[in-house]
N, C-alpha and C. Protein backbone atom coordinates (compact mmCIF):
# COMPACT_ATOMS: atom_id res chain seq x y z
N UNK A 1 117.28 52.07 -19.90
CA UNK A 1 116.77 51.38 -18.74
C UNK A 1 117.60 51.70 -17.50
N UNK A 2 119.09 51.99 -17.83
CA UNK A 2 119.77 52.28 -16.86
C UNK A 2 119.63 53.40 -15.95
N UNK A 3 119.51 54.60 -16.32
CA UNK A 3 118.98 55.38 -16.32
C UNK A 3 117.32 55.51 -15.62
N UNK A 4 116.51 54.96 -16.09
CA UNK A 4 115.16 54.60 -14.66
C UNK A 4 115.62 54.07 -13.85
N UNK A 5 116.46 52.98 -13.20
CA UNK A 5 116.64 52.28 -12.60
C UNK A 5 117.56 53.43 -11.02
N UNK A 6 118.41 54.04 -12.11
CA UNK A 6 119.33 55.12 -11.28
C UNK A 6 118.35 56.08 -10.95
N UNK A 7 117.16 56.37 -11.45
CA UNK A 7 115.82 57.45 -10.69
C UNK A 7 115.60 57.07 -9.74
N UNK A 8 115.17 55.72 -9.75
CA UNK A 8 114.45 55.24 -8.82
C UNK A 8 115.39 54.90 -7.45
N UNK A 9 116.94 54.40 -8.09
CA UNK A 9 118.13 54.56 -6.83
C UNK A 9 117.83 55.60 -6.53
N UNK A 10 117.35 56.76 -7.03
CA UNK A 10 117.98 58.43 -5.91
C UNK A 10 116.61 58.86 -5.07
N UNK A 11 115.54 58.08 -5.69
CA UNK A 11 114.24 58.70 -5.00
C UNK A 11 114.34 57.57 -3.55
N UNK A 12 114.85 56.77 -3.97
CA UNK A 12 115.09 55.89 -2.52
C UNK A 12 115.93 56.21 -1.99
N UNK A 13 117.08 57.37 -2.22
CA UNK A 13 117.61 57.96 -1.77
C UNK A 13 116.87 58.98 -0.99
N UNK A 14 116.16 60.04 -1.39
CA UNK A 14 115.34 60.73 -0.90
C UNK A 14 114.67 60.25 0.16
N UNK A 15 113.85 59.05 -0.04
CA UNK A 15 112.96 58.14 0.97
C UNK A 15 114.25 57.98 2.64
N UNK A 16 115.19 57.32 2.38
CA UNK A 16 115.95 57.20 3.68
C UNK A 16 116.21 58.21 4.52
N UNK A 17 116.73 59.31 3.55
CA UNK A 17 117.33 60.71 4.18
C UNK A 17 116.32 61.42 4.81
N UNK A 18 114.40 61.62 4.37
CA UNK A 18 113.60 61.91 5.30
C UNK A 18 112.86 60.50 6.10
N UNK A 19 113.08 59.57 5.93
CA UNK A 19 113.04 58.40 6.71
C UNK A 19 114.36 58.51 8.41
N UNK A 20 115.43 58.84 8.15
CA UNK A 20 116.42 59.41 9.21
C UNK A 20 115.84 60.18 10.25
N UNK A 21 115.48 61.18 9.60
CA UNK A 21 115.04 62.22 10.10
C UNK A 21 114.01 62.14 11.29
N UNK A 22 113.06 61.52 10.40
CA UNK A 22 112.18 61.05 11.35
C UNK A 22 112.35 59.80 12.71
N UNK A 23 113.24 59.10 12.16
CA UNK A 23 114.04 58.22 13.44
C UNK A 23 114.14 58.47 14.81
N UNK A 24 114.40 60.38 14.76
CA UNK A 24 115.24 60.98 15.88
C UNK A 24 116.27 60.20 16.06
N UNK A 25 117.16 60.18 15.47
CA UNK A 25 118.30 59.24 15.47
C UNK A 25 118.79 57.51 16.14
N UNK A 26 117.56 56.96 15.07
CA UNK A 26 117.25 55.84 14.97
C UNK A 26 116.71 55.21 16.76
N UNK A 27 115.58 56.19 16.91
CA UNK A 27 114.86 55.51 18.38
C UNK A 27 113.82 55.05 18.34
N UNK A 28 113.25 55.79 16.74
CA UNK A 28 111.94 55.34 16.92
C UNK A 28 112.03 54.16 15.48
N UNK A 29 111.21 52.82 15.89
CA UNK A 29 111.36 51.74 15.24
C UNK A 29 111.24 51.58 13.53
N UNK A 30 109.90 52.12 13.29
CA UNK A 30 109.10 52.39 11.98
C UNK A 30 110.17 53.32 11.05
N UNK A 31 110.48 54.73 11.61
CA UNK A 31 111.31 55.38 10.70
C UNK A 31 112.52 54.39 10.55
N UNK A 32 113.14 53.90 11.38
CA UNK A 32 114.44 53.29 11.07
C UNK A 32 114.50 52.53 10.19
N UNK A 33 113.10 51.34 10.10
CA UNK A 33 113.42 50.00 9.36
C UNK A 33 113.01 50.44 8.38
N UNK A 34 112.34 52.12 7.63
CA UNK A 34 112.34 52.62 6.08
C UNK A 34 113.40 52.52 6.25
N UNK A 35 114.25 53.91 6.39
CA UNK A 35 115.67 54.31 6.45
C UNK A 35 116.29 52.86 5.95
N UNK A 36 116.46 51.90 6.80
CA UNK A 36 117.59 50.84 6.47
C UNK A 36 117.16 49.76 5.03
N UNK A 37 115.89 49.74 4.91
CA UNK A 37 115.06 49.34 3.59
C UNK A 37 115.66 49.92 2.63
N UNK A 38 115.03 51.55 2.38
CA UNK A 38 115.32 52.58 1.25
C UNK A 38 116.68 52.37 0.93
N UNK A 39 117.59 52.30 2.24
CA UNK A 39 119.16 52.61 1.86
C UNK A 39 119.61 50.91 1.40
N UNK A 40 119.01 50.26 2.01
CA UNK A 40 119.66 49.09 0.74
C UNK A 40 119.10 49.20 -0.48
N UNK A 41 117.70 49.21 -0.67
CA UNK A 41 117.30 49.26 -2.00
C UNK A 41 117.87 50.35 -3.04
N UNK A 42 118.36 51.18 -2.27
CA UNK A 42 119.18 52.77 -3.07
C UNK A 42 120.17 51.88 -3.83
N UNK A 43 121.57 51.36 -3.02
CA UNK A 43 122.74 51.36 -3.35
C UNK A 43 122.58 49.89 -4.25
N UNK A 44 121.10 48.70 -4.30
CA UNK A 44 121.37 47.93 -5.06
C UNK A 44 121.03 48.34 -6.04
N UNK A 45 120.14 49.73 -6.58
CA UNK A 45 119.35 50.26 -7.58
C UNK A 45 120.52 50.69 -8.30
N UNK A 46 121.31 51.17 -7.70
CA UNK A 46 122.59 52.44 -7.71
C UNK A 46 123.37 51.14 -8.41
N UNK A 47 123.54 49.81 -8.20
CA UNK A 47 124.71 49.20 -8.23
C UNK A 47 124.41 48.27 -9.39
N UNK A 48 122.88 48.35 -9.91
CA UNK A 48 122.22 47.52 -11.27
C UNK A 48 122.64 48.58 -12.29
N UNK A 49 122.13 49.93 -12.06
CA UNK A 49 121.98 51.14 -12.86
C UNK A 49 123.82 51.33 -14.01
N UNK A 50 124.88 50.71 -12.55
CA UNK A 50 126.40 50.76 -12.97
C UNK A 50 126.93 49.69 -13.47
N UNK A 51 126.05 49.20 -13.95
CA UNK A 51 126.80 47.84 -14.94
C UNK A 51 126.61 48.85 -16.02
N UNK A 52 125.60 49.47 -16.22
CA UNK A 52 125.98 50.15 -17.73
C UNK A 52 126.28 51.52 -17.75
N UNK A 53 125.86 52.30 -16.60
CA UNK A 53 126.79 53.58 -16.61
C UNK A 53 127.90 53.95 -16.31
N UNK A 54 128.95 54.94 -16.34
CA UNK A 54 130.17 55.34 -15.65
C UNK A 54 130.17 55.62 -14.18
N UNK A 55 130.25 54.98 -13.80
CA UNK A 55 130.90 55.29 -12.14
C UNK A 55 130.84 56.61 -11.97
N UNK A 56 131.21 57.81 -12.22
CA UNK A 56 131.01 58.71 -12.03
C UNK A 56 129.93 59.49 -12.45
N UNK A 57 129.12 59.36 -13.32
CA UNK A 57 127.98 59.54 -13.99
C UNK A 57 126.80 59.22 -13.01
N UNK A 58 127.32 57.94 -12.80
CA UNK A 58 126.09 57.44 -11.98
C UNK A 58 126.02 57.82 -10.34
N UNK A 59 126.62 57.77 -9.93
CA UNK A 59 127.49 58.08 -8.75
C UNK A 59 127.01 59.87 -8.61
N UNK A 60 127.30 60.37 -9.30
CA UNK A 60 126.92 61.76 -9.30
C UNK A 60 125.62 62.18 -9.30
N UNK A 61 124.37 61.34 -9.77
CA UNK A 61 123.35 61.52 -10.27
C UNK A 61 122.77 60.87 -9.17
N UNK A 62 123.02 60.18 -8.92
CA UNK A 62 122.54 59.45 -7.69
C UNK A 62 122.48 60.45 -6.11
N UNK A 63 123.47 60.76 -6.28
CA UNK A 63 124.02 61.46 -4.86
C UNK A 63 122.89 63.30 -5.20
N UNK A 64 122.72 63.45 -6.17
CA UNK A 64 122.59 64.79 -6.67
C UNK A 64 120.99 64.86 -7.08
N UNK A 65 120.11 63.96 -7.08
CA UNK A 65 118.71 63.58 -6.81
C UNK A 65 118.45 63.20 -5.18
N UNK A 66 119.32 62.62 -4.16
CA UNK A 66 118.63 62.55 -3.29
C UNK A 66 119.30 63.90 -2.61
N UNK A 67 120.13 64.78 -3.05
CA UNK A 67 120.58 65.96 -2.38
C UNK A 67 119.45 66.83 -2.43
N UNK A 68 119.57 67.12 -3.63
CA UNK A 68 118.30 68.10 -4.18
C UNK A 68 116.88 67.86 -3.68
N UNK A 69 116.62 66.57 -4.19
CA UNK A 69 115.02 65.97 -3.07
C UNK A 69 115.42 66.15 -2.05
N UNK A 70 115.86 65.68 -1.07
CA UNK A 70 115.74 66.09 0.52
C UNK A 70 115.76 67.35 0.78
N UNK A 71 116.39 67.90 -0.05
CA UNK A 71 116.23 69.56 0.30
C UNK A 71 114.96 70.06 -0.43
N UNK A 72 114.26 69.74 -0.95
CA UNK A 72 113.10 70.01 -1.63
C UNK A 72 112.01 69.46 -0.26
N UNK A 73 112.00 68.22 -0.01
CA UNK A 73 111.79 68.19 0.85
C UNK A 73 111.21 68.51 2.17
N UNK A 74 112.77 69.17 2.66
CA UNK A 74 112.93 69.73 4.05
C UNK A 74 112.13 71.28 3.72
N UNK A 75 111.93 71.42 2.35
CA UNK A 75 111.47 72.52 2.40
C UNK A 75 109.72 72.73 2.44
N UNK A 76 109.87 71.80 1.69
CA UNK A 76 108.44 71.79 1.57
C UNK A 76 107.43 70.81 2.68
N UNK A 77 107.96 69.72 3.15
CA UNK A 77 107.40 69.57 4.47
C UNK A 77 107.51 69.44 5.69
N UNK A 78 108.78 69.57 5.67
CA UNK A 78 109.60 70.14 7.03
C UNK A 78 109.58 71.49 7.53
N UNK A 79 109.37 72.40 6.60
CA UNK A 79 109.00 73.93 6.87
C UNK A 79 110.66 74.04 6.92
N UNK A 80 111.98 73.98 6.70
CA UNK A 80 113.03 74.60 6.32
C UNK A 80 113.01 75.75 5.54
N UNK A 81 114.07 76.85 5.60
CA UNK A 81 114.16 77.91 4.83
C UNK A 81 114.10 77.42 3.64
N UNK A 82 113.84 78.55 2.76
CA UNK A 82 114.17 78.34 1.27
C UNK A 82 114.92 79.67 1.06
N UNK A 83 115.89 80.06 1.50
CA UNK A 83 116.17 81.06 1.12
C UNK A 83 117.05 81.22 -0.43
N UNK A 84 117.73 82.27 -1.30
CA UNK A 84 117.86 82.88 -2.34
C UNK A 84 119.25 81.75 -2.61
N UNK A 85 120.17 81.92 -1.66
CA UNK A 85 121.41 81.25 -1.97
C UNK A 85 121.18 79.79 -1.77
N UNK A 86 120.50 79.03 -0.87
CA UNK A 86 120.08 77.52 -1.12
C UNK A 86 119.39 77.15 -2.59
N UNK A 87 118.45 78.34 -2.87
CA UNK A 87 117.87 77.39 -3.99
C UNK A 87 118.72 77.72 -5.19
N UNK A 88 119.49 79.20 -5.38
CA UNK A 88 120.85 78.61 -6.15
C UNK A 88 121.60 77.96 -6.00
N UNK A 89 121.64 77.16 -4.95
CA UNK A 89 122.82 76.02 -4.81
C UNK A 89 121.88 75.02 -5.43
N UNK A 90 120.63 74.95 -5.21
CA UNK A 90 119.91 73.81 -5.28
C UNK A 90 119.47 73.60 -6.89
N UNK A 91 119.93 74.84 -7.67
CA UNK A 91 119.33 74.68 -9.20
C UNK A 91 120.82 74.40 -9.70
N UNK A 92 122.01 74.87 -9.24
CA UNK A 92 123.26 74.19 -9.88
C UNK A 92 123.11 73.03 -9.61
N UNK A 93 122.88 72.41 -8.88
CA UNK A 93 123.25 70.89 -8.56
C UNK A 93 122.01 70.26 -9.39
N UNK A 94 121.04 70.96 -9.76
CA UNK A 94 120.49 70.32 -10.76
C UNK A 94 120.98 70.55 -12.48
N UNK A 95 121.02 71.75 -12.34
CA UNK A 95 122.23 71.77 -13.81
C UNK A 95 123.46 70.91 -14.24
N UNK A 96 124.19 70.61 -12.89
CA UNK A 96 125.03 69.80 -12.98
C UNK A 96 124.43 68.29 -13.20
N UNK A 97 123.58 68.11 -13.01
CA UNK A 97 122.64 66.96 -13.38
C UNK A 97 122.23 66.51 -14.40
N UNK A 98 122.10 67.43 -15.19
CA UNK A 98 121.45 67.86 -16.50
C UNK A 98 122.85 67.60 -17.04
N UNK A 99 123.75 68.67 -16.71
CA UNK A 99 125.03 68.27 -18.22
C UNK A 99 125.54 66.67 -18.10
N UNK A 100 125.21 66.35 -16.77
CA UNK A 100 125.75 65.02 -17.08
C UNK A 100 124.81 63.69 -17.17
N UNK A 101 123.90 64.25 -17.25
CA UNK A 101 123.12 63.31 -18.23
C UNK A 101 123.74 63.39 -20.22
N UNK A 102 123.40 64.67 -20.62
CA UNK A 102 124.22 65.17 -21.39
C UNK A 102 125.66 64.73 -22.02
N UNK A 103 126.22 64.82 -21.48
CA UNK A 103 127.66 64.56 -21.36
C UNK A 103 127.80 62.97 -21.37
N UNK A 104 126.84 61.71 -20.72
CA UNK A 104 127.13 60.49 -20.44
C UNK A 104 127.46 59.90 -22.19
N UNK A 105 128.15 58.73 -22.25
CA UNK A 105 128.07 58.64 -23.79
C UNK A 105 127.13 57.43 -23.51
N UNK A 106 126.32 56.68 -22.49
CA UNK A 106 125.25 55.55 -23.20
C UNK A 106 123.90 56.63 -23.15
């Protein structure tokens, strides 16, 4: 359960970081009050998810779903590059995701 709970922390992660964006740095009203929504609901999702995971486990996974989504993202509806060396950065940081799911002992 911990584990859905920490999905759903990072996709609300995702939600703020193109919620920002759209702000133009918090001028326009609507993007902001997602942004400040998503980002509380992230870190209380993030902070239910760590009663039973490792702090670093979770913490990592968290940060490393809304990295990867926003850059998925920016790519796909923001029109950002996708170039060769981003999306190998962007498949390690999902590998690294993977072993530590892997690696967690709950």
């Amino acid at each position: 359960m911990a584990w859905i709970v920490l999905v759903f922390a990072g996709l609300l992660e995702i939600v703020w970081a193109v919620a920002m964006k759209q702000s133009h740095g918090f001028t326009r009203l609507v993007p902001s009050i997602v942004t400040i929504a998503a980002m509380i609901g992230s870190v209380v999702l993030l902070a239910l998810a760590m009663r039973t995971l490792p702090l670093g486990t979770a913490y990592t996974v968290w940060t490393g779903i809304g990295a990867v989504g926003a850059f998925l993202v920016g790519i796909m509806v923001l029109g950002e590059g996708a170039g060769a060396l981003r999306l190998a950065a962007a498949t390690l940081i999902v590998a690294g995701l993977v072993l530590m799911k892997v690696a967690s002992p709950e």
